[in-house]
PDB file of N, CA and C in Angstrom:
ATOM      1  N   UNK A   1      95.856  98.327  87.044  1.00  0.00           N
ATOM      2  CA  UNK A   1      95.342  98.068  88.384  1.00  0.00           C
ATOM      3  C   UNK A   1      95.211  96.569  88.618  1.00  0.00           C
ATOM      4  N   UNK A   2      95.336  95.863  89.883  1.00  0.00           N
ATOM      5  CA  UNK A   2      95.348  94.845  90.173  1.00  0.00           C
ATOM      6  C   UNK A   2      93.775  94.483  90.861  1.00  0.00           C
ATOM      7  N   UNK A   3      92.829  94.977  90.001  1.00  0.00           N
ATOM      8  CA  UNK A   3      91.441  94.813  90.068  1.00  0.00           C
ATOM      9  C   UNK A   3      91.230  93.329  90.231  1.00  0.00           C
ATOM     10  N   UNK A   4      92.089  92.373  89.491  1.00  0.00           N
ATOM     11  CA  UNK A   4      91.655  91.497  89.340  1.00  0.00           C
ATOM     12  C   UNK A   4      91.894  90.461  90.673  1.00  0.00           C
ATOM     13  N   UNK A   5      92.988  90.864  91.155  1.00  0.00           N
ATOM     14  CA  UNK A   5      93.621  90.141  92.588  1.00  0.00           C
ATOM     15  C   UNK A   5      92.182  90.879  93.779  1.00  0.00           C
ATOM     16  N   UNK A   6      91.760  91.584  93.196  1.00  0.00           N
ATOM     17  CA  UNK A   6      90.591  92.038  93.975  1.00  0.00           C
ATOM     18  C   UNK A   6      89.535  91.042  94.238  1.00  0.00           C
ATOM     19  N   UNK A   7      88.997  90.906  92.928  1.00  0.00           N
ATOM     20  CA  UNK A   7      88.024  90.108  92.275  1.00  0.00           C
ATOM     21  C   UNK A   7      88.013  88.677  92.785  1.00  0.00           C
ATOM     22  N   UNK A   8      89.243  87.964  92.474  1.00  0.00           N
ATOM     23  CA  UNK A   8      89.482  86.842  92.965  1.00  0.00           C
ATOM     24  C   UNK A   8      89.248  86.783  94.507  1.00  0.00           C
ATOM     25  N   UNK A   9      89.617  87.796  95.378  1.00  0.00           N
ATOM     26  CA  UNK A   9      89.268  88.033  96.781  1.00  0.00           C
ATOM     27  C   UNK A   9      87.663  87.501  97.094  1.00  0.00           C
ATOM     28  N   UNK A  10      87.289  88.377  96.094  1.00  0.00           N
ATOM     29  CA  UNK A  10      85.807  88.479  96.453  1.00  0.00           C
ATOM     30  C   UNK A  10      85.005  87.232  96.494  1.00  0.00           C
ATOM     31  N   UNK A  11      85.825  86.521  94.852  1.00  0.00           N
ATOM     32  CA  UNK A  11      84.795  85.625  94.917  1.00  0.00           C
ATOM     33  C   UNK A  11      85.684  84.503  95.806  1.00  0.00           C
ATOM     34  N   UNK A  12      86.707  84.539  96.715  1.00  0.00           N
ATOM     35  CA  UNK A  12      86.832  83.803  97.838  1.00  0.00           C
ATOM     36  C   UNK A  12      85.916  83.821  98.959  1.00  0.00           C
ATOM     37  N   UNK A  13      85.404  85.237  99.451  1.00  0.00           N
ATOM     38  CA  UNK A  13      84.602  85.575  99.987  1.00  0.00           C
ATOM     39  C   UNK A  13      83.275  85.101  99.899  1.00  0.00           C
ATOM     40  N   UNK A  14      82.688  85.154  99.093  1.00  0.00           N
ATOM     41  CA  UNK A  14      80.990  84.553  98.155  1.00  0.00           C
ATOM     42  C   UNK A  14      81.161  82.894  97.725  1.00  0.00           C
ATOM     43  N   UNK A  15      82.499  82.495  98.357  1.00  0.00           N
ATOM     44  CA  UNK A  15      82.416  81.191  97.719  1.00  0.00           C
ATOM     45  C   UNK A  15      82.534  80.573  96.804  1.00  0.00           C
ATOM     46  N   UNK A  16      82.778  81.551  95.754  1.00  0.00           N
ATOM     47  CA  UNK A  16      82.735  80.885  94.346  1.00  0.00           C
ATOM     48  C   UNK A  16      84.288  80.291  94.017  1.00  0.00           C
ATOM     49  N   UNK A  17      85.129  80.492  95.051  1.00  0.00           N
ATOM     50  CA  UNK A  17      86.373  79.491  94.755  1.00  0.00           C
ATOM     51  C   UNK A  17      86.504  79.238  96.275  1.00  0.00           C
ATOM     52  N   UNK A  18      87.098  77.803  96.027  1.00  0.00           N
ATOM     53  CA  UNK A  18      87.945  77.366  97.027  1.00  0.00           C
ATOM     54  C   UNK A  18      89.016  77.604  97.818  1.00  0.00           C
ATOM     55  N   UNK A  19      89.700  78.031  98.753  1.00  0.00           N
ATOM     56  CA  UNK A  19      90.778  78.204  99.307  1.00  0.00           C
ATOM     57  C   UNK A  19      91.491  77.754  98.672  1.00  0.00           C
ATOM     58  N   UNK A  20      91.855  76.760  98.022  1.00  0.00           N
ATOM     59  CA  UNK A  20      93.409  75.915  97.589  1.00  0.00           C
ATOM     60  C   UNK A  20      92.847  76.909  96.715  1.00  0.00           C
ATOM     61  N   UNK A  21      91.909  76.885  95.582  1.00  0.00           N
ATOM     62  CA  UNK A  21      91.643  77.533  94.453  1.00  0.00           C
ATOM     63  C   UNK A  21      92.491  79.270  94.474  1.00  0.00           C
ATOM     64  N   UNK A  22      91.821  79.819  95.234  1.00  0.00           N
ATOM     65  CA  UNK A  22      92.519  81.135  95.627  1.00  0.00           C
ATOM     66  C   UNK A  22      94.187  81.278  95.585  1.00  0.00           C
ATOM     67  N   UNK A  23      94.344  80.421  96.809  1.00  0.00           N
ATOM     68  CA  UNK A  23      95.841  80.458  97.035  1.00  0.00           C
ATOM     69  C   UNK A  23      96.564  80.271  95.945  1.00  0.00           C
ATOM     70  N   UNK A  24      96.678  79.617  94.972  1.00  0.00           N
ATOM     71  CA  UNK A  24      97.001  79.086  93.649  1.00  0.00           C
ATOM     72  C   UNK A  24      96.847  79.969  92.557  1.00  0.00           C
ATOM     73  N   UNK A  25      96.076  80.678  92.559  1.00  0.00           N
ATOM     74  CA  UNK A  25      95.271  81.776  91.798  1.00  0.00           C
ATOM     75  C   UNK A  25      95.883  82.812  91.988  1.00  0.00           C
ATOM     76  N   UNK A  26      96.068  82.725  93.570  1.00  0.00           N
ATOM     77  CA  UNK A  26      95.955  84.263  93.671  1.00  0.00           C
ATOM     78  C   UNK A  26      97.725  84.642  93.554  1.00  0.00           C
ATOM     79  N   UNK A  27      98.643  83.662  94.169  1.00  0.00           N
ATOM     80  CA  UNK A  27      99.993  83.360  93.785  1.00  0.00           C
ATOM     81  C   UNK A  27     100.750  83.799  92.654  1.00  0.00           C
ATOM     82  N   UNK A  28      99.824  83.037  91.897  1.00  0.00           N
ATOM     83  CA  UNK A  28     100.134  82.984  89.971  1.00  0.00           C
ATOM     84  C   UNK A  28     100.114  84.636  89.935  1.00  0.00           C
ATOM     85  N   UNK A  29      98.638  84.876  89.982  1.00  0.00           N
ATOM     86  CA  UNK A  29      98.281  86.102  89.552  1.00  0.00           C
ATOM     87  C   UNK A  29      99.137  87.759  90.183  1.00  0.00           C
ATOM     88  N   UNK A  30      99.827  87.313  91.221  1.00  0.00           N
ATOM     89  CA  UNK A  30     100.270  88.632  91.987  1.00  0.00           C
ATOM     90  C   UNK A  30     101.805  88.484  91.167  1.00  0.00           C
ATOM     91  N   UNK A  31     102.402  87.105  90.524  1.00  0.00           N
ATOM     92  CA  UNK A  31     103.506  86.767  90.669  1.00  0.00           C
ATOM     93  C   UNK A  31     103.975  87.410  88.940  1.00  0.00           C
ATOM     94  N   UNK A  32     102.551  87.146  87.804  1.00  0.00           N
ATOM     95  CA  UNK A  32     102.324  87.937  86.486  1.00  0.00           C
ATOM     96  C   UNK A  32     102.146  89.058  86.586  1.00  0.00           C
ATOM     97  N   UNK A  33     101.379  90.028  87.515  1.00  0.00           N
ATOM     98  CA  UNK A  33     100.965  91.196  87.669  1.00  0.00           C
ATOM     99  C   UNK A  33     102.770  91.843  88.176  1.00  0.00           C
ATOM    100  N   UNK A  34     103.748  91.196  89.363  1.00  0.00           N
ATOM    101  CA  UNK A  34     104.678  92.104  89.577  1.00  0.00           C
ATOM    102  C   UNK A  34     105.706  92.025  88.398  1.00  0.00           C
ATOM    103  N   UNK A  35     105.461  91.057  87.492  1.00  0.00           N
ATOM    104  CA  UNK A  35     106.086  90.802  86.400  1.00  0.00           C
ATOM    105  C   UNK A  35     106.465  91.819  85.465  1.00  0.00           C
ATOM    106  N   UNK A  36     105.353  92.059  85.509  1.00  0.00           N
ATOM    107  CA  UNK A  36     104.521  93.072  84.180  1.00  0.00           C
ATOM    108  C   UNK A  36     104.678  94.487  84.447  1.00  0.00           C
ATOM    109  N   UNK A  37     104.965  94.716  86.111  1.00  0.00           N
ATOM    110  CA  UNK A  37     104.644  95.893  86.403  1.00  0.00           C
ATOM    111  C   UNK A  37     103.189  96.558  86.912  1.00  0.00           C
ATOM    112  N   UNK A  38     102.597  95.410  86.705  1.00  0.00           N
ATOM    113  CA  UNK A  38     100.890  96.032  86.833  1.00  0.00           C
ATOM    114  C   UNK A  38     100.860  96.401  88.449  1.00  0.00           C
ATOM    115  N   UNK A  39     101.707  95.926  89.482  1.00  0.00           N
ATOM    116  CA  UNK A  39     101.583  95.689  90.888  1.00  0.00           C
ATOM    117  C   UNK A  39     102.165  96.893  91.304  1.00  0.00           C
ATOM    118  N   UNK A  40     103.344  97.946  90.810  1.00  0.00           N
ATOM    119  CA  UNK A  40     103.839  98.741  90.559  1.00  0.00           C
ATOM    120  C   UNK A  40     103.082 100.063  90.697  1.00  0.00           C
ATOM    121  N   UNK A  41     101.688  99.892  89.612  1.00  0.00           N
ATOM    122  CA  UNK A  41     101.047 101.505  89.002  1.00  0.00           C
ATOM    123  C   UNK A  41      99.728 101.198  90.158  1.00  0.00           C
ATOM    124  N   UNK A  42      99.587 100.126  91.180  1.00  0.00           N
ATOM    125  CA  UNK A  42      98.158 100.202  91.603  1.00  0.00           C
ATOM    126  C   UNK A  42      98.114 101.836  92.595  1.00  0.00           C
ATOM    127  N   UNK A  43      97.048 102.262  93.688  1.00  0.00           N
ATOM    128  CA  UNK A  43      96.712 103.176  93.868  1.00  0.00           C
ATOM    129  C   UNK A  43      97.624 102.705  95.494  1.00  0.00           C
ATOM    130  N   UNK A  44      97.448 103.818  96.751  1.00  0.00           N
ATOM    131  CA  UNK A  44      97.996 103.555  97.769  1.00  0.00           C
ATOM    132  C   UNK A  44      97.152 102.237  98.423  1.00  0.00           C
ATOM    133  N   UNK A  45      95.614 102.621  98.004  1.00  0.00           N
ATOM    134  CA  UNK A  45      94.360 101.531  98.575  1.00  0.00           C
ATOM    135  C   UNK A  45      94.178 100.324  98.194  1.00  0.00           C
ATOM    136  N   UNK A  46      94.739  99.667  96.968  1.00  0.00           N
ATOM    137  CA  UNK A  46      94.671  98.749  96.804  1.00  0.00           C
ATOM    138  C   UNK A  46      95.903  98.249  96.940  1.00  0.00           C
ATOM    139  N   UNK A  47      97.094  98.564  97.054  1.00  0.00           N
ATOM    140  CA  UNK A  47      98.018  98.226  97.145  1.00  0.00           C
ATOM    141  C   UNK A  47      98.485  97.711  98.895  1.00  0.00           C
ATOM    142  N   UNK A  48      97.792  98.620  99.374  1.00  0.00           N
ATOM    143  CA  UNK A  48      97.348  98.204 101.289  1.00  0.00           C
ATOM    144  C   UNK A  48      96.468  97.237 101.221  1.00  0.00           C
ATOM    145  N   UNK A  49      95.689  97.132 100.644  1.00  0.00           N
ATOM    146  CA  UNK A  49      94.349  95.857 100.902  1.00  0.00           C
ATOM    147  C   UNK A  49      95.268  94.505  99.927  1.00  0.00           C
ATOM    148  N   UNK A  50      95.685  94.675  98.504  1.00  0.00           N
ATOM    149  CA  UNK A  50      96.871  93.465  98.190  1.00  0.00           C
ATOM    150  C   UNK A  50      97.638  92.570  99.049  1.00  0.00           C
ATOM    151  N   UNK A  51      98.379  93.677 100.022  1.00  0.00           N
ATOM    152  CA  UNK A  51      99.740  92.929 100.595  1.00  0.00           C
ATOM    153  C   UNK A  51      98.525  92.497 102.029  1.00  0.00           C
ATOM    154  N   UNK A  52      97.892  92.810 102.743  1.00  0.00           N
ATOM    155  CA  UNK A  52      96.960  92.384 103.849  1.00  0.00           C
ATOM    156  C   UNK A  52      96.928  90.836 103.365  1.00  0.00           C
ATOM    157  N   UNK A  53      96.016  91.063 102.056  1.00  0.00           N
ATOM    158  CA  UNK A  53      95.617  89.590 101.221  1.00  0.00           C
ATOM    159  C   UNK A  53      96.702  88.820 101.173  1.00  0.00           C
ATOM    160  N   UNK A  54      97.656  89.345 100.247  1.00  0.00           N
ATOM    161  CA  UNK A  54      98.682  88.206 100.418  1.00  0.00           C
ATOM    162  C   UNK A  54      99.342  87.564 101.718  1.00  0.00           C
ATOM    163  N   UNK A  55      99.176  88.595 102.726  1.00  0.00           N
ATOM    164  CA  UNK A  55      99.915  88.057 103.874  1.00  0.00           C
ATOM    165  C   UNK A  55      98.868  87.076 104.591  1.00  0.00           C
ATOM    166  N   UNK A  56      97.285  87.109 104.367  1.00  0.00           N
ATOM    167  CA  UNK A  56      96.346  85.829 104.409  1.00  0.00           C
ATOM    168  C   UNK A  56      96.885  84.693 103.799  1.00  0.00           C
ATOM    169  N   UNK A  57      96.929  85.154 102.717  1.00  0.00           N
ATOM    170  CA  UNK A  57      97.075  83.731 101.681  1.00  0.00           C
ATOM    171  C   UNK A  57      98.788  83.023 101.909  1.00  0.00           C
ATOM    172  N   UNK A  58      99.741  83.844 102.437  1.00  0.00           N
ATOM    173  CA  UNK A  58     100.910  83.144 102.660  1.00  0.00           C
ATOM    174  C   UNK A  58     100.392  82.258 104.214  1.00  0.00           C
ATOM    175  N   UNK A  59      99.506  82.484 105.197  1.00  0.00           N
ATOM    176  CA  UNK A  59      99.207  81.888 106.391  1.00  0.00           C
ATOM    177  C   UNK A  59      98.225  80.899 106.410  1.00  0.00           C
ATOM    178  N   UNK A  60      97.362  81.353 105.574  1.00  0.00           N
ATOM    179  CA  UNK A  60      96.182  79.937 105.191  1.00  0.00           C
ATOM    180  C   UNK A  60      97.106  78.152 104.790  1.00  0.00           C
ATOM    181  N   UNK A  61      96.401  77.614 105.540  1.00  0.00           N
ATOM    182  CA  UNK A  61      96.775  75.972 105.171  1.00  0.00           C
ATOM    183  C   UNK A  61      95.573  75.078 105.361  1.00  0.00           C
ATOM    184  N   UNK A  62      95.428  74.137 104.671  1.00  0.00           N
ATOM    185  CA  UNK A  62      94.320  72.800 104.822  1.00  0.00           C
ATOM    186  C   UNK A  62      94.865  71.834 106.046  1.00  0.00           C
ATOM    187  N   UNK A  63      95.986  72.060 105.862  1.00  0.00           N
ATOM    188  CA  UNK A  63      96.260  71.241 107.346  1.00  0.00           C
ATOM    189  C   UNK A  63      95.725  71.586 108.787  1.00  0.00           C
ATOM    190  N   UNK A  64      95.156  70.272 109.137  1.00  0.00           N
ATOM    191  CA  UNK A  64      94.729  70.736 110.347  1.00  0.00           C
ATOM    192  C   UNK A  64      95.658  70.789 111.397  1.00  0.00           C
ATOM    193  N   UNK A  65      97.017  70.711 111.435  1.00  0.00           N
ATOM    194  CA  UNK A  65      98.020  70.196 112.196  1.00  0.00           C
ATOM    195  C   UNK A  65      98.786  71.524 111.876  1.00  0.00           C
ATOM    196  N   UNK A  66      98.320  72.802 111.793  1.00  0.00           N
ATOM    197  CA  UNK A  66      98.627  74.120 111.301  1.00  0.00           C
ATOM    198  C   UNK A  66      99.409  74.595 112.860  1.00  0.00           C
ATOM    199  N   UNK A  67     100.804  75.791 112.600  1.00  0.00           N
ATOM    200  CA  UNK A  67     101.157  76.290 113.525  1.00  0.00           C
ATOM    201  C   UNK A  67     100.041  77.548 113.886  1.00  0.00           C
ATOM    202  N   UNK A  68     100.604  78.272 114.771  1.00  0.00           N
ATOM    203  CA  UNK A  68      99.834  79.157 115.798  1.00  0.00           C
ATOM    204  C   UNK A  68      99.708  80.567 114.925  1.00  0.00           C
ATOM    205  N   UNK A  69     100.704  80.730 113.412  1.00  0.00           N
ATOM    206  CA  UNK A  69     100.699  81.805 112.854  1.00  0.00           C
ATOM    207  C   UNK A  69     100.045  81.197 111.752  1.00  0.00           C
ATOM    208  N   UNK A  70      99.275  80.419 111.003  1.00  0.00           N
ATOM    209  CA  UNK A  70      98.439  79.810 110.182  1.00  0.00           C
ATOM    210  C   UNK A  70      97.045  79.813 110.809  1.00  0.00           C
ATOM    211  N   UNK A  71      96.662  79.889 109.715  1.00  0.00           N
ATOM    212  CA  UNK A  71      95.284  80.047 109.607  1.00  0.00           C
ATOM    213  C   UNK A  71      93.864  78.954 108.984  1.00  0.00           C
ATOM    214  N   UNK A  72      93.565  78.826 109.344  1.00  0.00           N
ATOM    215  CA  UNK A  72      92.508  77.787 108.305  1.00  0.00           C
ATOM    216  C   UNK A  72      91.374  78.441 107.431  1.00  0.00           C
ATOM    217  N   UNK A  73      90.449  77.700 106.605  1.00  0.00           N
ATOM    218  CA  UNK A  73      90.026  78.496 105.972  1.00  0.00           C
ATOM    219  C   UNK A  73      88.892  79.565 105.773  1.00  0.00           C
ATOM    220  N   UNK A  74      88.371  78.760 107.375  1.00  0.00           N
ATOM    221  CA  UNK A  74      87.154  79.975 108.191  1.00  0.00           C
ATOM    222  C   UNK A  74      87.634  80.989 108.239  1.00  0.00           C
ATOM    223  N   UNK A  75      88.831  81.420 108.763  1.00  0.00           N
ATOM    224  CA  UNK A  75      89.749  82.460 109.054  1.00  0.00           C
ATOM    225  C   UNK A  75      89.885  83.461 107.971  1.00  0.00           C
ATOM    226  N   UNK A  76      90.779  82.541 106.998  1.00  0.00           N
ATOM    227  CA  UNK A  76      91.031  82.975 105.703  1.00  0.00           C
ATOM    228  C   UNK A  76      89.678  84.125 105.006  1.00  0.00           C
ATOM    229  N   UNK A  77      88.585  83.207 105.114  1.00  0.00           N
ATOM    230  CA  UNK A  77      87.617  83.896 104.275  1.00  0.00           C
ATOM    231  C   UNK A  77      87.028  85.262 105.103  1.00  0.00           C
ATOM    232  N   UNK A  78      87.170  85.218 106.424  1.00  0.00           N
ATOM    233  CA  UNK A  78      86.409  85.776 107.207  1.00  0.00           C
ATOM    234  C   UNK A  78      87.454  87.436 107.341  1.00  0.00           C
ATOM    235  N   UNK A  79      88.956  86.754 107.435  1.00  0.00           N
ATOM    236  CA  UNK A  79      89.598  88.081 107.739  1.00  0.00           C
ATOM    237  C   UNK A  79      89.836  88.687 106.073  1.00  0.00           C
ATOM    238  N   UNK A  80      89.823  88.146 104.925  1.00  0.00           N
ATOM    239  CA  UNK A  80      89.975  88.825 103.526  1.00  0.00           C
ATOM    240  C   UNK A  80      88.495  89.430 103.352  1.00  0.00           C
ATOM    241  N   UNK A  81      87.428  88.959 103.946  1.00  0.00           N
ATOM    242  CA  UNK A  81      86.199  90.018 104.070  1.00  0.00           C
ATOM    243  C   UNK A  81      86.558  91.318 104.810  1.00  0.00           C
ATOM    244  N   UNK A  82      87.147  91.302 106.023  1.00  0.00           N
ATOM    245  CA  UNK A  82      87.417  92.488 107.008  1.00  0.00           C
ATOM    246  C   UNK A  82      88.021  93.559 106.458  1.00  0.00           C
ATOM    247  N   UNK A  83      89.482  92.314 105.251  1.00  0.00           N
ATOM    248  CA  UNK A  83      89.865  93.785 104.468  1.00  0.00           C
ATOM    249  C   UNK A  83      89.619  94.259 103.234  1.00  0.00           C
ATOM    250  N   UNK A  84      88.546  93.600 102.341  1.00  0.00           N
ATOM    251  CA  UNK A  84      87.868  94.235 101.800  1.00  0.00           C
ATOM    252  C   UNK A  84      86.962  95.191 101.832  1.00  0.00           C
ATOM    253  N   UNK A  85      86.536  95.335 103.162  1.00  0.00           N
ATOM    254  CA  UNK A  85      86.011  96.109 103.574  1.00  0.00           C
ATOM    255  C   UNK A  85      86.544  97.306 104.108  1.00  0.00           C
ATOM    256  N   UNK A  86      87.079  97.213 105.220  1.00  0.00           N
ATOM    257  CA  UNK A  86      88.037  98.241 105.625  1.00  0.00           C
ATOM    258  C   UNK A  86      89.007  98.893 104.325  1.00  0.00           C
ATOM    259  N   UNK A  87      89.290  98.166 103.543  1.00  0.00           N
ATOM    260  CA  UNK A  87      89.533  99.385 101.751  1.00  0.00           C
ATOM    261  C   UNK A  87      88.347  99.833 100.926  1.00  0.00           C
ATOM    262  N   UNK A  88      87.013  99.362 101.673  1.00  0.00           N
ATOM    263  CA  UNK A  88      86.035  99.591 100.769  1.00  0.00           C
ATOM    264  C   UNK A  88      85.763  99.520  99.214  1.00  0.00           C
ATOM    265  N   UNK A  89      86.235  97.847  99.118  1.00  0.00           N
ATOM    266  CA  UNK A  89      86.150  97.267  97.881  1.00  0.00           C
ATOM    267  C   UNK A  89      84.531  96.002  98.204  1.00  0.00           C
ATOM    268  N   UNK A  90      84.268  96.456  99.052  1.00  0.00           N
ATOM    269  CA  UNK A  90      82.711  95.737  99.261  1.00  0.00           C
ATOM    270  C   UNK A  90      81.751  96.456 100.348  1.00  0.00           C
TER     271      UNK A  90
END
């Protein structure tokens, strides 16, 4: 299970990492997990709440000079809460 691409969500959410931190993190981590196969065996629910996330984290930027399909990182944190929730992983 890709519990851990979860986890990392969360603590984007609570603050305990940074946006660049995440994005970087969370990259690596989806990029070892489809490696491995681990991304493969997850359930239908986390595998819907994953690709949501990733499609955050491909739109998030620090630039403030961001296009109209980017996001910043109020955004970022605020809509990866919505879908943690709505999968009821919080």
């Amino acid at each position: 299970m890709s519990i851990k691409l979860i986890d990392l969500t969360k603590d984007l959410v609570s603050s305990k990492v940074s946006p660049e931190d995440f994005e970087s993190r969370f990259f690596k981590l989806w990029r070892d997990e489809g490696n491995s196969g681990v991304l493969a065996k997850d359930s239908k629910e986390i595998s819907g709440c994953l690709y949501e996330i990733f499609d955050l984290a491909e739109r998030y930027t620090s630039d403030p000079d961001r296009s109209s399909i980017e996001i910043d990182e109020k955004t970022l944190k605020k809509e990866a809460e919505v879908t943690l929730r709505k999968f009821k992983f919080i």
